[in-house]
N, C-alpha and C. Protein backbone atom coordinates (compact mmCIF):
# COMPACT_ATOMS: atom_id res chain seq x y z
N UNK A 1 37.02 207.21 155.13
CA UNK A 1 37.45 207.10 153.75
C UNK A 1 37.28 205.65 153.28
N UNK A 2 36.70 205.48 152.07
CA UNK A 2 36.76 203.99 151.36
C UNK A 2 37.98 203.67 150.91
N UNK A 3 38.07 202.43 151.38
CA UNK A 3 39.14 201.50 151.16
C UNK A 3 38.84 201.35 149.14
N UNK A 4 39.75 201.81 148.32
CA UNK A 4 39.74 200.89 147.10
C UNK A 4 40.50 200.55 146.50
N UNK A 5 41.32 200.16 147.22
CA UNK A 5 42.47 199.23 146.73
C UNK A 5 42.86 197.88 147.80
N UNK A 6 43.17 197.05 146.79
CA UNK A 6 43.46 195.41 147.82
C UNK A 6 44.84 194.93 147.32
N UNK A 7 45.52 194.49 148.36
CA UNK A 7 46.75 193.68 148.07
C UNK A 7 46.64 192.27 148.80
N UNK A 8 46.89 191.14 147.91
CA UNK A 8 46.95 190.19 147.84
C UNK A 8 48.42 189.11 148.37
N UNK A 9 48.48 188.21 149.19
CA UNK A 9 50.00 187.52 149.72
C UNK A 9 49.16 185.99 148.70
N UNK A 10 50.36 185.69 148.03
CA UNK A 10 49.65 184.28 147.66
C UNK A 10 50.35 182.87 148.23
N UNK A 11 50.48 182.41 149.04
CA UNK A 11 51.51 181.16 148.76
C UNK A 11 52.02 180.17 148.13
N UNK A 12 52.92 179.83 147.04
CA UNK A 12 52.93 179.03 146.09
C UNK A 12 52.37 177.70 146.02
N UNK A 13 52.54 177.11 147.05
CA UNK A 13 52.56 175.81 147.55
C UNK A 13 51.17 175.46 147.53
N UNK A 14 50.25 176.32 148.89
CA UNK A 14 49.20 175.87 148.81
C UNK A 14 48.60 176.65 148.28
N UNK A 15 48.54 177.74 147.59
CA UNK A 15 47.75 178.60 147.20
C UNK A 15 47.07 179.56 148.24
N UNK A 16 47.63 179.50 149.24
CA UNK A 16 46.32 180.08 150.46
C UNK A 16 46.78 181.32 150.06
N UNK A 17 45.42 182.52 150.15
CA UNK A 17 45.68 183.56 149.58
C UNK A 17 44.90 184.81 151.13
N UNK A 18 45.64 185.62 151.40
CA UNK A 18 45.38 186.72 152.33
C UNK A 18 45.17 188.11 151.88
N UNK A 19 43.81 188.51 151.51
CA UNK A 19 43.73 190.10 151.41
C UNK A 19 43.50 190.91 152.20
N UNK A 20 44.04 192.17 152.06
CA UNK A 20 44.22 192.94 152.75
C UNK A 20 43.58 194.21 151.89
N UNK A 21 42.15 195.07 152.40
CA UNK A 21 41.63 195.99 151.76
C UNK A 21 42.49 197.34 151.87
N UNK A 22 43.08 198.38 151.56
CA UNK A 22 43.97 199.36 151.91
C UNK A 22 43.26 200.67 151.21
N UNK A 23 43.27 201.38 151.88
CA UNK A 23 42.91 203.31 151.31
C UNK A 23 43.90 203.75 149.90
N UNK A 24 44.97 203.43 150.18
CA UNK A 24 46.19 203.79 149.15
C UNK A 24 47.10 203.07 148.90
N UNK A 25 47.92 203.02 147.39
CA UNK A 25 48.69 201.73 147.56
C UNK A 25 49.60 201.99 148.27
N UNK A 26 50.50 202.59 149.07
CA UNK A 26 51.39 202.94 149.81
C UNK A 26 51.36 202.33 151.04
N UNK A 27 50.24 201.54 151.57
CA UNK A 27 49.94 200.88 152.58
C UNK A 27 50.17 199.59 152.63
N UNK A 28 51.01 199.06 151.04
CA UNK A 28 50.78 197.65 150.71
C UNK A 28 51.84 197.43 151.56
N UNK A 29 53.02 197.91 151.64
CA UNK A 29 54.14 197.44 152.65
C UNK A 29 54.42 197.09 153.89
N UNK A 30 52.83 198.27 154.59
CA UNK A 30 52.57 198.01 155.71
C UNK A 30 51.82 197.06 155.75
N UNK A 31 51.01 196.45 155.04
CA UNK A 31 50.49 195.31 155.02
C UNK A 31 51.12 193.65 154.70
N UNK A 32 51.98 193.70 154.46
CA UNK A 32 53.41 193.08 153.89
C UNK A 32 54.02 192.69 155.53
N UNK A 33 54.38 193.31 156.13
CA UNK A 33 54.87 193.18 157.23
C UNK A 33 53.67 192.87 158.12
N UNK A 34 52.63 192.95 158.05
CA UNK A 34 51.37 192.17 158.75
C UNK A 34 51.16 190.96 158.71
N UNK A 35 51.22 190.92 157.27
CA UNK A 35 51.21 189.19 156.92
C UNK A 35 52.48 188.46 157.40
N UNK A 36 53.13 189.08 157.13
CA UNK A 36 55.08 188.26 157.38
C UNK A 36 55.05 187.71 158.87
N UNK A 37 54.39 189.09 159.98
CA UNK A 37 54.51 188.21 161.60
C UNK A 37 53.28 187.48 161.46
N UNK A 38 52.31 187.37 161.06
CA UNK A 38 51.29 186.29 161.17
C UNK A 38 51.62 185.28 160.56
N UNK A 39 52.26 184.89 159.36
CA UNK A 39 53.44 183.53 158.97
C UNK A 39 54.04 183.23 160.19
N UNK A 40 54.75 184.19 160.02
CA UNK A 40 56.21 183.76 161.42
C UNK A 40 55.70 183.37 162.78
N UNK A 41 54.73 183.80 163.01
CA UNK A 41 54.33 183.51 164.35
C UNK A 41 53.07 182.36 164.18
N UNK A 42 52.20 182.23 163.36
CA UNK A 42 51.05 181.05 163.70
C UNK A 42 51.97 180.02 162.80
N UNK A 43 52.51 180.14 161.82
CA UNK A 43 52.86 178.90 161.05
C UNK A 43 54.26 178.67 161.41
N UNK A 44 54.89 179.18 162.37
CA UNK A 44 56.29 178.81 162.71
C UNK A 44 57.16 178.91 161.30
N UNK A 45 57.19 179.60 159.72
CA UNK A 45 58.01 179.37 158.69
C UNK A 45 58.30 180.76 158.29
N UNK A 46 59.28 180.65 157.58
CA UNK A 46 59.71 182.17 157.11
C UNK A 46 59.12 182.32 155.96
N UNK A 47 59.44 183.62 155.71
CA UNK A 47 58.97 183.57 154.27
C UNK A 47 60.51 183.95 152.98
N UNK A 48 60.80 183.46 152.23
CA UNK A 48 61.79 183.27 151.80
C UNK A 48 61.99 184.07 149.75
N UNK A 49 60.66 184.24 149.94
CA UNK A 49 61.02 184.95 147.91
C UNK A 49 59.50 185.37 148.23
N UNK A 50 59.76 186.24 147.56
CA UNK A 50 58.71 187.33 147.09
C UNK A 50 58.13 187.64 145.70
N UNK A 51 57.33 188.02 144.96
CA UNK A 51 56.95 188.17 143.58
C UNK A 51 56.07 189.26 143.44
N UNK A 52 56.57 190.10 142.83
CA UNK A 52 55.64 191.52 142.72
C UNK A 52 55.69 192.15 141.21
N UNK A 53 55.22 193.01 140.46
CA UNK A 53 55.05 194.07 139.58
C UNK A 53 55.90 195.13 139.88
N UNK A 54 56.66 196.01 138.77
CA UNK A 54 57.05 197.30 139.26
C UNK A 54 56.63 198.28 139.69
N UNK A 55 55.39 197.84 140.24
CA UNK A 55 54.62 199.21 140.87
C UNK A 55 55.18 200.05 141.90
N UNK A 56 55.11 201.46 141.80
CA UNK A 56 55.52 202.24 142.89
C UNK A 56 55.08 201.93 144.34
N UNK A 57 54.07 200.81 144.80
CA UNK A 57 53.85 201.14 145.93
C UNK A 57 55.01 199.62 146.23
N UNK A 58 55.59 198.82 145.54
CA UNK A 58 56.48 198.11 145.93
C UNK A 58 58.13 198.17 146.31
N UNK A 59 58.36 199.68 145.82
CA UNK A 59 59.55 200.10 146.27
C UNK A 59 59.94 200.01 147.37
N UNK A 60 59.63 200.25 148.79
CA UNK A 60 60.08 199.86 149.92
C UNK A 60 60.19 198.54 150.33
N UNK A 61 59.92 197.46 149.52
CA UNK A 61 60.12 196.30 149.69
C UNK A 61 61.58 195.96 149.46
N UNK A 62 62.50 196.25 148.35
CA UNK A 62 63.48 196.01 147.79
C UNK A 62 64.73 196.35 149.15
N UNK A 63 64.74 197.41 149.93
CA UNK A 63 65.57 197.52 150.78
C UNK A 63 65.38 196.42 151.87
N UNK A 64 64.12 196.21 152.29
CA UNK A 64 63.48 195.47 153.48
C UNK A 64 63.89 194.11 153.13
N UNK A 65 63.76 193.74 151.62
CA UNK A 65 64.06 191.92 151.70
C UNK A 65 65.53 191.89 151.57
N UNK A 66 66.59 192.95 151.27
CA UNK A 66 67.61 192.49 151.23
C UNK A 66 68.20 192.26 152.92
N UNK A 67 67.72 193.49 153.75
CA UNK A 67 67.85 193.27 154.99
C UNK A 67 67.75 191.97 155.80
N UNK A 68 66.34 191.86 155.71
CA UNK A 68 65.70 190.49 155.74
C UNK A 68 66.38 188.89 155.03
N UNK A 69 67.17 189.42 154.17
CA UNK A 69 67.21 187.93 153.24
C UNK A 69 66.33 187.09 152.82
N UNK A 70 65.23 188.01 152.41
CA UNK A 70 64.55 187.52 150.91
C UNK A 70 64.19 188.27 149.69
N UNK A 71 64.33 187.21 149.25
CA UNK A 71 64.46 187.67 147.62
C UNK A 71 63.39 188.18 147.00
N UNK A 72 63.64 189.23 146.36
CA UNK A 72 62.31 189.99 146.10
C UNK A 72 62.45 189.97 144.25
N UNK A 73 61.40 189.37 143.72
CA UNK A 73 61.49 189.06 142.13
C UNK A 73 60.45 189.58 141.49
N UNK A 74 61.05 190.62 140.60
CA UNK A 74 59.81 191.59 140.22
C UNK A 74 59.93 190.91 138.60
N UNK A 75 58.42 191.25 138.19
CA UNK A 75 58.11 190.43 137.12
C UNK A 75 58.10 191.77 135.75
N UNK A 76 58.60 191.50 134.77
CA UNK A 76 58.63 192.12 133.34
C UNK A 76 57.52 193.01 132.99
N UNK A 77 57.89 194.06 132.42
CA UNK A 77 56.33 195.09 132.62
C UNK A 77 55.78 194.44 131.56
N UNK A 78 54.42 194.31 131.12
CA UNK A 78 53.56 194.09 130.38
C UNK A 78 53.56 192.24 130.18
N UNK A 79 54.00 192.06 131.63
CA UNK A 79 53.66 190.32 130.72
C UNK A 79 52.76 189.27 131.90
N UNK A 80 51.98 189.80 131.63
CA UNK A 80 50.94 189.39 132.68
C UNK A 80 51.34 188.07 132.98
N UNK A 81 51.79 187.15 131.63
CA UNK A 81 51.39 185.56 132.36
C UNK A 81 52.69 185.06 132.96
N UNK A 82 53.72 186.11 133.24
CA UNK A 82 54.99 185.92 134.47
C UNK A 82 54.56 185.76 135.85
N UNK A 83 53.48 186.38 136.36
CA UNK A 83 52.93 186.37 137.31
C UNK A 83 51.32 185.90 137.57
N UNK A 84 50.87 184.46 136.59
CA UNK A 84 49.79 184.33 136.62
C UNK A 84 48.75 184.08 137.28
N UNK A 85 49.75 183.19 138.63
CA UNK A 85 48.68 182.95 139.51
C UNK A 85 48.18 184.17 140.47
N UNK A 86 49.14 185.25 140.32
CA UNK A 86 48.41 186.13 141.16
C UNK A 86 47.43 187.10 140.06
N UNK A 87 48.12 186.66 138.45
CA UNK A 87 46.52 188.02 137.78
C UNK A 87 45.11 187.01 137.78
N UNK A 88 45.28 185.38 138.16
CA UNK A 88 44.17 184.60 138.09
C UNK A 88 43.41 184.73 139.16
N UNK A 89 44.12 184.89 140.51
CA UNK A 89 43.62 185.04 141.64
C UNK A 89 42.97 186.85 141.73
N UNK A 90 43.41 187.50 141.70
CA UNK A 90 43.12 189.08 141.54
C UNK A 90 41.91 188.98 140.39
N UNK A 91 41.69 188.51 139.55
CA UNK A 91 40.89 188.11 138.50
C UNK A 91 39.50 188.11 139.29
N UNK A 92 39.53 186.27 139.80
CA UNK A 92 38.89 185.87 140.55
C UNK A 92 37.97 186.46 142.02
N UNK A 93 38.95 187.59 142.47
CA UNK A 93 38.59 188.31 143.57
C UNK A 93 37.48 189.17 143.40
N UNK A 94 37.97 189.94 142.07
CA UNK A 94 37.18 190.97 141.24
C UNK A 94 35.54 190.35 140.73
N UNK A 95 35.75 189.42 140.65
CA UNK A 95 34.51 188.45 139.60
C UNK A 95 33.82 188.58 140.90
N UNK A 96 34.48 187.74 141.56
CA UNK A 96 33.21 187.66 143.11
C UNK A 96 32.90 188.51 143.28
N UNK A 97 33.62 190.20 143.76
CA UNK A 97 33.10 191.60 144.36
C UNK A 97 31.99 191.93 143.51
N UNK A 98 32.09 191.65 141.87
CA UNK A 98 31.17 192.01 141.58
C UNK A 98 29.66 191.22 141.77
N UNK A 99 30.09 190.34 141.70
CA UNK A 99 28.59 189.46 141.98
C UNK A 99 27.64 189.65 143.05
N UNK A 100 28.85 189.97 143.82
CA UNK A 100 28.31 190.06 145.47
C UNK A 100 27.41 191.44 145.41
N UNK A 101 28.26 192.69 144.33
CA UNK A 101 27.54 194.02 144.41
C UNK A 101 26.23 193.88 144.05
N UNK A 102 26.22 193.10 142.49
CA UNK A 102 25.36 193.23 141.75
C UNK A 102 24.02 192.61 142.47
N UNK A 103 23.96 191.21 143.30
CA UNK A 103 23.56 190.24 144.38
C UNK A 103 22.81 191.36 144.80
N UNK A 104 23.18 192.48 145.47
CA UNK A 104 22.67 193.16 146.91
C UNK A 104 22.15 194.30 145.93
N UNK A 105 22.31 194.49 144.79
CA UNK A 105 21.45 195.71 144.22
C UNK A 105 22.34 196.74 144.45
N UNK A 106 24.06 196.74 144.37
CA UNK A 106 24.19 198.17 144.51
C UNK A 106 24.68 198.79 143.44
N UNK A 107 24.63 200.44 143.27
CA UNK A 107 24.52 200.99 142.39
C UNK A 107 25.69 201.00 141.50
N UNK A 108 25.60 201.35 140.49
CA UNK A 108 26.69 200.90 139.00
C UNK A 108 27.79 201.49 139.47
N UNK A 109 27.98 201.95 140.09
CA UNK A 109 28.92 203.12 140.58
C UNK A 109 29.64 202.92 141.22
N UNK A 110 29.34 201.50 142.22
CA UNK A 110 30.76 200.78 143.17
C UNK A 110 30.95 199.76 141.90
């Protein structure tokens, strides 16, 4: 099955950004907890606030960071520029995929 959906970890600080290609968004959580032990374990730091959309595939987050003790801050529906660096970066991701398609000749259709 094709992967067509991507979720994005951004870090404020430095910007370093980790995607993760996923089949469905329902996988973003499991991907969430992928990134979290690869923080915790190569960079020795926690991760401490969170920033997401009300999207349904972010619901299982809300129980997990209170457990956890972090703060999970969901951004206002329709206001894109609450969360800009991640619609600039997601932006950006998109611009490249396409270039890269268009680059290799593939059909209008991906």
């Amino acid at each position: 099955m094709v992967k067509k959906y991507f979720v994005t970890f951004i870090d404020d600080f430095s910007r370093y950004t980790k995607v993760y290609l996923i089949k469905h968004k329902d996988e973003a959580f499991d991907m969430f907890l992928t990134y979290k032990a690869k923080v915790e374990n190569q960079l020795n730091k926690k991760i401490k606030r969170i920033r997401s959309d009300k999207g349904g595939e972010y619901v299982l987050f809300n129980d997990y960071c209170v457990k956890e003790g972090i703060i999970h801050e969901v951004t206002p529906p329709y206001s894109l520029e609450s969360n800009g660096v991640a619609e600039r970066k997601n932006r950006t991701l998109k611009e490249m995929m396409n270039v890269m398609l268009i680059s290799y000749n593939a059909p209008d259709t991906l």
